[in-house]
Each structure stands twice: as structure tokens, then as C-alpha cells.
C-alpha atoms as a PDB file:
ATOM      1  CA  UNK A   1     -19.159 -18.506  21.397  1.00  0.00           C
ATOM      2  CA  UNK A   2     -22.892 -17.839  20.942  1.00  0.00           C
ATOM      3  CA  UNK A   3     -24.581 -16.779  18.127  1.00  0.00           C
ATOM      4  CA  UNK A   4     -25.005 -13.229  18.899  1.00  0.00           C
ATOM      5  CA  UNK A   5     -21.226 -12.848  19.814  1.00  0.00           C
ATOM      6  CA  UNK A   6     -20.285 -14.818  16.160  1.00  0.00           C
ATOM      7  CA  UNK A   7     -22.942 -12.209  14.177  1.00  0.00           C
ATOM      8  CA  UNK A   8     -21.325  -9.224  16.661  1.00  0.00           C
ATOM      9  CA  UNK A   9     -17.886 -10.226  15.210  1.00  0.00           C
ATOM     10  CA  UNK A  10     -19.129 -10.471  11.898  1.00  0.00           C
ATOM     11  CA  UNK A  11     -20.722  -6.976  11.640  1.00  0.00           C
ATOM     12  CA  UNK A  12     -17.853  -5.594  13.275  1.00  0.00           C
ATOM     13  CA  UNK A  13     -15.726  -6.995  10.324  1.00  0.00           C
ATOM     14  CA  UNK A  14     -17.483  -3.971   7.896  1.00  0.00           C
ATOM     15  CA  UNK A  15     -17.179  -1.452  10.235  1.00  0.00           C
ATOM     16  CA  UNK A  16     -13.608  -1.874  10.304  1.00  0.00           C
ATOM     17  CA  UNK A  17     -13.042  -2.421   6.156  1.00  0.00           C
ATOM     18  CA  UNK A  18     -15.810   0.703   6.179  1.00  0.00           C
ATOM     19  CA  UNK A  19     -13.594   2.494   8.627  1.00  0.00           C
ATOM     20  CA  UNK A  20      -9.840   1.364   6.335  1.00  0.00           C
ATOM     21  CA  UNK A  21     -11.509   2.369   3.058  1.00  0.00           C
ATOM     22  CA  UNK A  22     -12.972   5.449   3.906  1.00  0.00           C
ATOM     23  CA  UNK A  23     -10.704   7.037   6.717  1.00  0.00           C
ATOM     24  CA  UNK A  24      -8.537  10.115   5.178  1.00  0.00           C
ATOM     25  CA  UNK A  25      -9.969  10.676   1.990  1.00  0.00           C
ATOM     26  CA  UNK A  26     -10.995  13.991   0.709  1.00  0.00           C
ATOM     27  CA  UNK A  27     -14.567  13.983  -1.113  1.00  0.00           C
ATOM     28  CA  UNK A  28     -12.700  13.971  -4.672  1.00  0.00           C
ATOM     29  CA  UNK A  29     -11.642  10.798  -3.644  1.00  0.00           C
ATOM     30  CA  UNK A  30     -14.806   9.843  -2.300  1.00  0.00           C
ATOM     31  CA  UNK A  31     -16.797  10.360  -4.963  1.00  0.00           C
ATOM     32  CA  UNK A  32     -14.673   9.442  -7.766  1.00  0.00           C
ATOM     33  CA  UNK A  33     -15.750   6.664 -10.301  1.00  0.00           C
ATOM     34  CA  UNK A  34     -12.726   4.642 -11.508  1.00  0.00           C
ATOM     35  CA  UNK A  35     -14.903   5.131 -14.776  1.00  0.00           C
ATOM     36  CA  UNK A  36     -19.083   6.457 -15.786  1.00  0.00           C
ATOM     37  CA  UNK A  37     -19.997   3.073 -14.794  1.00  0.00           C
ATOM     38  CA  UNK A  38     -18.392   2.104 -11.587  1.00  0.00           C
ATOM     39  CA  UNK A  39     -19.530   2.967  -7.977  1.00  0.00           C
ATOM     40  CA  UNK A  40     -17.441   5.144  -5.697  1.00  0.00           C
ATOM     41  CA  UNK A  41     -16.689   4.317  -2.565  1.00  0.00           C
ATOM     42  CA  UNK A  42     -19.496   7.328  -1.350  1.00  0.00           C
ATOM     43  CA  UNK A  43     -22.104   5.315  -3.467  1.00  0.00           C
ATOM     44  CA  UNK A  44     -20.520   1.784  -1.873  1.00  0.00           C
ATOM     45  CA  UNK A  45     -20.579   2.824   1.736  1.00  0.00           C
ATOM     46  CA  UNK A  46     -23.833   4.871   1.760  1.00  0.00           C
ATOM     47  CA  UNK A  47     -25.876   1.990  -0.030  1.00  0.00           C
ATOM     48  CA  UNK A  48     -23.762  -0.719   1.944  1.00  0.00           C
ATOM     49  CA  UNK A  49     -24.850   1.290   5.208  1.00  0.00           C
ATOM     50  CA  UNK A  50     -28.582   1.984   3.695  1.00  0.00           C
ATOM     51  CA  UNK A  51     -29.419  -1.533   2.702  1.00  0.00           C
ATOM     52  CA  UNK A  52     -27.857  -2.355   6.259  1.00  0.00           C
ATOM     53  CA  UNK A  53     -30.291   0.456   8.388  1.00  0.00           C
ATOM     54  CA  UNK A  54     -33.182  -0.712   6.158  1.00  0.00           C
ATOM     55  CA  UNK A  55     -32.466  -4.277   6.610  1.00  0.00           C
ATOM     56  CA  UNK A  56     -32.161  -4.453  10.675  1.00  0.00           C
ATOM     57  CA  UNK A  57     -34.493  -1.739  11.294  1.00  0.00           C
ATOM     58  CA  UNK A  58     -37.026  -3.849   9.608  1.00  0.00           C
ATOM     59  CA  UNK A  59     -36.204  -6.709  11.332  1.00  0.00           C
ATOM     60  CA  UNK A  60     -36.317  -5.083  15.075  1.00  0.00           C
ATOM     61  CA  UNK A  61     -39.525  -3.405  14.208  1.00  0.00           C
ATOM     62  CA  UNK A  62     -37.838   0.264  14.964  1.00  0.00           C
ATOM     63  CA  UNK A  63     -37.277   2.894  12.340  1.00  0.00           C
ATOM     64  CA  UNK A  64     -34.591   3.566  10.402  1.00  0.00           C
ATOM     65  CA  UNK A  65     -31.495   5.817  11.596  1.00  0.00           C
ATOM     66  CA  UNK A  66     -31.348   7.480   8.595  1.00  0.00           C
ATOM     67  CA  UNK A  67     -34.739   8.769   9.422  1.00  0.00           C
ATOM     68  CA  UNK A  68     -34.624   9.036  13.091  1.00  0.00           C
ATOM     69  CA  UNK A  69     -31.366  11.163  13.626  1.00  0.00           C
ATOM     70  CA  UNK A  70     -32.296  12.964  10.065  1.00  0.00           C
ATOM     71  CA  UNK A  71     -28.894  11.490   8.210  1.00  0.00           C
ATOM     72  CA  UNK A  72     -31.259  11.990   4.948  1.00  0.00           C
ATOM     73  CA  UNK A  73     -31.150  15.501   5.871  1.00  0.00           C
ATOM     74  CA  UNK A  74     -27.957  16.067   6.570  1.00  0.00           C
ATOM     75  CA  UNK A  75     -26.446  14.580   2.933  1.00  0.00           C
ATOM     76  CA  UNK A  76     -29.509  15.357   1.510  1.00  0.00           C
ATOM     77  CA  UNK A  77     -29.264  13.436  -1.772  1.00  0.00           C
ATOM     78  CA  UNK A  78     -30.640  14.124  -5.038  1.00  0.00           C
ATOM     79  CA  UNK A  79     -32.149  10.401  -4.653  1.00  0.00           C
ATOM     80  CA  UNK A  80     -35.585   9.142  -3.267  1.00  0.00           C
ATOM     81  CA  UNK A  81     -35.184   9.556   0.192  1.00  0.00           C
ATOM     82  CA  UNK A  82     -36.277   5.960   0.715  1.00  0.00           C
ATOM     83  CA  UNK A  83     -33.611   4.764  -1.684  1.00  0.00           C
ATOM     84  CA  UNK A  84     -31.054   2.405  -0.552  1.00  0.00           C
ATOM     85  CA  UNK A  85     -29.304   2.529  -3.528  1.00  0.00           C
ATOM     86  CA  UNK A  86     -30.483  -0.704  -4.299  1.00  0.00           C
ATOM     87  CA  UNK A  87     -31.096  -0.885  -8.402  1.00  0.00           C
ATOM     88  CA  UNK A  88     -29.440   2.223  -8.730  1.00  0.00           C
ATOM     89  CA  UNK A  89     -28.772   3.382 -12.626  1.00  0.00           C
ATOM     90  CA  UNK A  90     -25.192   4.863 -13.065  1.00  0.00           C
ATOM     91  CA  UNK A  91     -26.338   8.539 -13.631  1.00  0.00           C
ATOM     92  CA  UNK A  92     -28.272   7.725  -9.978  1.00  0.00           C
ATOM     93  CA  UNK A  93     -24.952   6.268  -8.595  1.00  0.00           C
ATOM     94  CA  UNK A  94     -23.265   9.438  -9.856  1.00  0.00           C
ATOM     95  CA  UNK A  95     -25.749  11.224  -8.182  1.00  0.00           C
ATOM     96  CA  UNK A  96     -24.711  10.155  -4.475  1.00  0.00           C
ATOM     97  CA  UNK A  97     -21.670  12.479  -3.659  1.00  0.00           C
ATOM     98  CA  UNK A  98     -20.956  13.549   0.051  1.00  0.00           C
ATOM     99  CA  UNK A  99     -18.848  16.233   1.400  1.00  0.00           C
ATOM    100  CA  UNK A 100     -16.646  14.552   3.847  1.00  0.00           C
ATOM    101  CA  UNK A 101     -15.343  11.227   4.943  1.00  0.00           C
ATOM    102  CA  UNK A 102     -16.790  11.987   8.549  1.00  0.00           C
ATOM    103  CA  UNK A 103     -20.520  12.244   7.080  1.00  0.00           C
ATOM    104  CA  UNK A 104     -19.726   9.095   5.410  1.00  0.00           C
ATOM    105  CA  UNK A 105     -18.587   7.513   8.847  1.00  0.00           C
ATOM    106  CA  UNK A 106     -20.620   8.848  11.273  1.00  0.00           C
ATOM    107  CA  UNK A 107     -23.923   7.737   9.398  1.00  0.00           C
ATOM    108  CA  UNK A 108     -22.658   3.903   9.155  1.00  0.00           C
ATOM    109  CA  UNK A 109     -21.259   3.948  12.567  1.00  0.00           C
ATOM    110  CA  UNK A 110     -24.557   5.128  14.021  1.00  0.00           C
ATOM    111  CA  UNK A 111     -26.220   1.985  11.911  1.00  0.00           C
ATOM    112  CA  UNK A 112     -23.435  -0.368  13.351  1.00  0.00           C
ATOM    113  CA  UNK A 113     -24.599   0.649  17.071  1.00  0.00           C
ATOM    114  CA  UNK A 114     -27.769   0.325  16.081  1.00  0.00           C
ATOM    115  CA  UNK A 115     -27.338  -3.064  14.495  1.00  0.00           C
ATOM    116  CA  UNK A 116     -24.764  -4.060  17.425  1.00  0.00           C
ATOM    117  CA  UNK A 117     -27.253  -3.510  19.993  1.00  0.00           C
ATOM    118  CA  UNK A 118     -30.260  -5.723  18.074  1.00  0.00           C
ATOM    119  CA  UNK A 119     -27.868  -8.694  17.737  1.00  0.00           C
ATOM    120  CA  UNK A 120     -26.445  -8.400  21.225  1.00  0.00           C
ATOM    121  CA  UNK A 121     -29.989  -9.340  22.328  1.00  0.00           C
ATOM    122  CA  UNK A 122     -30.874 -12.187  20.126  1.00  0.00           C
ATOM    123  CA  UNK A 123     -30.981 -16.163  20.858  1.00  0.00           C
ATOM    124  CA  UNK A 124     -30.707 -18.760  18.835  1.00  0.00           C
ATOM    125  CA  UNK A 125     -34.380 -19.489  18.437  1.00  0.00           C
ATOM    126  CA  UNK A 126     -34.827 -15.805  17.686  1.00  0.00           C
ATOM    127  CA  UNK A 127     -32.960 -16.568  13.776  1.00  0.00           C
ATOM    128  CA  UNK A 128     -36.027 -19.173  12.733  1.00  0.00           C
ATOM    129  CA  UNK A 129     -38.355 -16.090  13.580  1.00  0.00           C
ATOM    130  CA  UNK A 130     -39.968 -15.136   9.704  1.00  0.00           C
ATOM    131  CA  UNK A 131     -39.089 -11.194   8.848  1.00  0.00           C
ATOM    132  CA  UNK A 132     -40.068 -11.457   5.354  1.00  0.00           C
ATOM    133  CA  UNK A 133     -42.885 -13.518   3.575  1.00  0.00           C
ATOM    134  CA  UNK A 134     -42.388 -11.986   0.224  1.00  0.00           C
ATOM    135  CA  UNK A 135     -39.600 -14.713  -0.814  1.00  0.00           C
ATOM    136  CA  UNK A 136     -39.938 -18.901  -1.455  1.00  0.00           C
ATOM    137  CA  UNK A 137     -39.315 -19.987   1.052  1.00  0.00           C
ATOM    138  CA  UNK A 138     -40.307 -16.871   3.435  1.00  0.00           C
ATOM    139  CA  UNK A 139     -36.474 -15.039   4.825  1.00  0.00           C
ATOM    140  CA  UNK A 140     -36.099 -15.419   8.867  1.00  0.00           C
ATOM    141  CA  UNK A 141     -34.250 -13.506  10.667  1.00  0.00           C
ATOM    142  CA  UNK A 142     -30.869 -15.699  10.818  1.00  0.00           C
ATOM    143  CA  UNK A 143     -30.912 -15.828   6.470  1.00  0.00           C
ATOM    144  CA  UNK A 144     -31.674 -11.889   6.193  1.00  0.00           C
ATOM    145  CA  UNK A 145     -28.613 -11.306   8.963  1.00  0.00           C
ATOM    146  CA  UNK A 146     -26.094 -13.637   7.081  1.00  0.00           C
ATOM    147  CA  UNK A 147     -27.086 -11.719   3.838  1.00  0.00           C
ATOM    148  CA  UNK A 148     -26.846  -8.247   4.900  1.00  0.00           C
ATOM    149  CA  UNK A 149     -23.279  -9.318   6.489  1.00  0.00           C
ATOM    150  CA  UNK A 150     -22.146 -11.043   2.867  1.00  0.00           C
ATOM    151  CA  UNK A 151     -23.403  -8.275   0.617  1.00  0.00           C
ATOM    152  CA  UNK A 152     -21.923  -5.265   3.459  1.00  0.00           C
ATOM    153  CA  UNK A 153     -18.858  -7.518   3.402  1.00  0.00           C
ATOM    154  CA  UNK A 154     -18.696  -7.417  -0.639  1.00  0.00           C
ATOM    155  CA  UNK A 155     -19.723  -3.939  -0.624  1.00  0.00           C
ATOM    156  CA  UNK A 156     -16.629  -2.917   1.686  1.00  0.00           C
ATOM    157  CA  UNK A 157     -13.948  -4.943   0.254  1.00  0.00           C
ATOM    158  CA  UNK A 158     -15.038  -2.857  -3.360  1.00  0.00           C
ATOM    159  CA  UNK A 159     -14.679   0.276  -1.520  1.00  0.00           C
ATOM    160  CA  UNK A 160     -11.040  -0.917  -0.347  1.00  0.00           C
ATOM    161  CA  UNK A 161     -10.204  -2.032  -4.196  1.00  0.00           C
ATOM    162  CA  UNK A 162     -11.707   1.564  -5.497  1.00  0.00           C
ATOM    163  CA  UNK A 163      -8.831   3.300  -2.740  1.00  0.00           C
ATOM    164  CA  UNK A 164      -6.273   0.826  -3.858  1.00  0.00           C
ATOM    165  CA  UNK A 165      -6.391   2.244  -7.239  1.00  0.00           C
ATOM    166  CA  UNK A 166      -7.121   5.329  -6.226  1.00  0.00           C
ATOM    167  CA  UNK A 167      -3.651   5.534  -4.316  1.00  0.00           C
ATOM    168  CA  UNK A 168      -2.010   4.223  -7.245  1.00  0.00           C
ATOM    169  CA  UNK A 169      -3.027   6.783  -9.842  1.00  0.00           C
END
């Protein structure tokens, strides 16, 4: 296995917890907050699937999906439109409610193409390449894919617990 199968696999792995913790649910159950200061799975997957666009987009020099096939449009937020959700108060998590599960889904699967196709291309020398300078040491590529794939990962197995005891209520 080379490296851009093992990092295909990987990213697969959230779409398919994205796809088992959102698929079926009504927006009530969406957007509910287990209490004021948890996340909902809408707030989990949309900033999971933000800081993931921002993230590769940066990376392959290309622009963001959420930009390019207008997904800020379409859920049009009451949050900057920039905003990954990243340092998000709770009123501003609370703020991040979508209409349907297939908004939800079709946004992050358009990112996991997106994302799918960069990785597909890559080599192993291609990970050493530096995509940000703004940490010590600077971030290459290979550290900033490994930590968008943790934090997604995190991000999606929180949306599974929020439906778990959602179910249960």
C-alpha cells in the first residue's frame, strides 16, 4: 500500500462515520444540543467538513468548495462566511442549524471528492513539501493531512455519540 492509498482509506473512514451519524435524521435532530453548551451534530459535521475544505484547499492551492459550488449560499449561515467553526462561542455554535440531512451530506461529500482526488495524486516526497510557515517547526503537507484526518475523525465519532443519545431519549 502507498501512501496515497493509506491517506485515501483514512479519509474515507469520516465519510462513512459522517454518512452513519447523519443519514435519516430530521433537522430537530440535527440541530439539537444535548445541552446550551454542547455541539450538534449540524455544528460537528459542518465545522468537521469546513476545517476539512479549508485545510486541503489550502494545501492544493485551489479554492474552497464551499465557495466554488456556493455551499455558503445555499445554508447561508448567520456566521462569517469564512468561518470554519473553528473557536466558535456556544451562542455561535447554536447559530449553525441546517434544514436537512442531505444539505449536511452533500456539502461534505463534495469536500471528500475534492480531498479524494488531491491525495490520489500525491507521492511520498510530496508530504515533506511546507504548507504552512506560521507554526515551530513550519506544518508540511504529510503533518497538516494526518491532523485534519484525527480532528475529522474526533469530530465524527462526537456526532455518532450526540445520535446515540439522541435515539435513546
Amino acid at each position: 500500500m502507498n501512501v496515497a492509498d493509506m491517506l485515501t482509506d483514512g479519509y474515507a473512514r469520516i465519510k462513512e462515520t459522517v454518512h452513519a451519524a447523519v443519514e435519516g435524521l430530521e433537522p430537530d435532530d440535527l440541530n439539537a444540543r444535548l445541552d446550551d453548551g454542547a455541539n450538534s451534530i449540524a455544528w460537528l459535521v459542518w465545522h468537521l467538513t469546513r476545517v476539512q475544505d479549508d485545510h486541503i484547499a489550502d494545501a492544493a492551492g485551489t479554492e474552497q468548495v464551499w465557495f466554488t459550488e456556493d455551499w455558503a449560499g445555499r445554508f447561508d449561515l448567520p456566521v462569517a462566511k469564512h468561518a470554519t467553526g473553528y473557536g466558535h462561542s456556544s451562542k455561535q455554535v447554536g447559530a449553525v442549524q441546517v434544514g436537512s440531512a442531505e444539505l449536511l451530506l452533500g456539502y461534505h461529500d463534495a469536500v471528500h471528492a475534492r480531498s479524494a482526488a488531491f491525495i490520489r495524486g500525491l507521492d511520498t516526497e510530496a508530504l515533506d513539501r511546507i504548507v504552512d510557515e506560521a507554526w515551530s517547526p513550519p506544518v508540511t503537507l504529510g503533518v497538516r493531512l494526518i491532523s485534519v484526518l484525527s480532528d475529522d475523525l474526533q469530530h465524527a465519532g462526537q456526532a455518532a455519540f450526540v445520535r446515540g443519545c439522541l435515539e435513546r431519549r
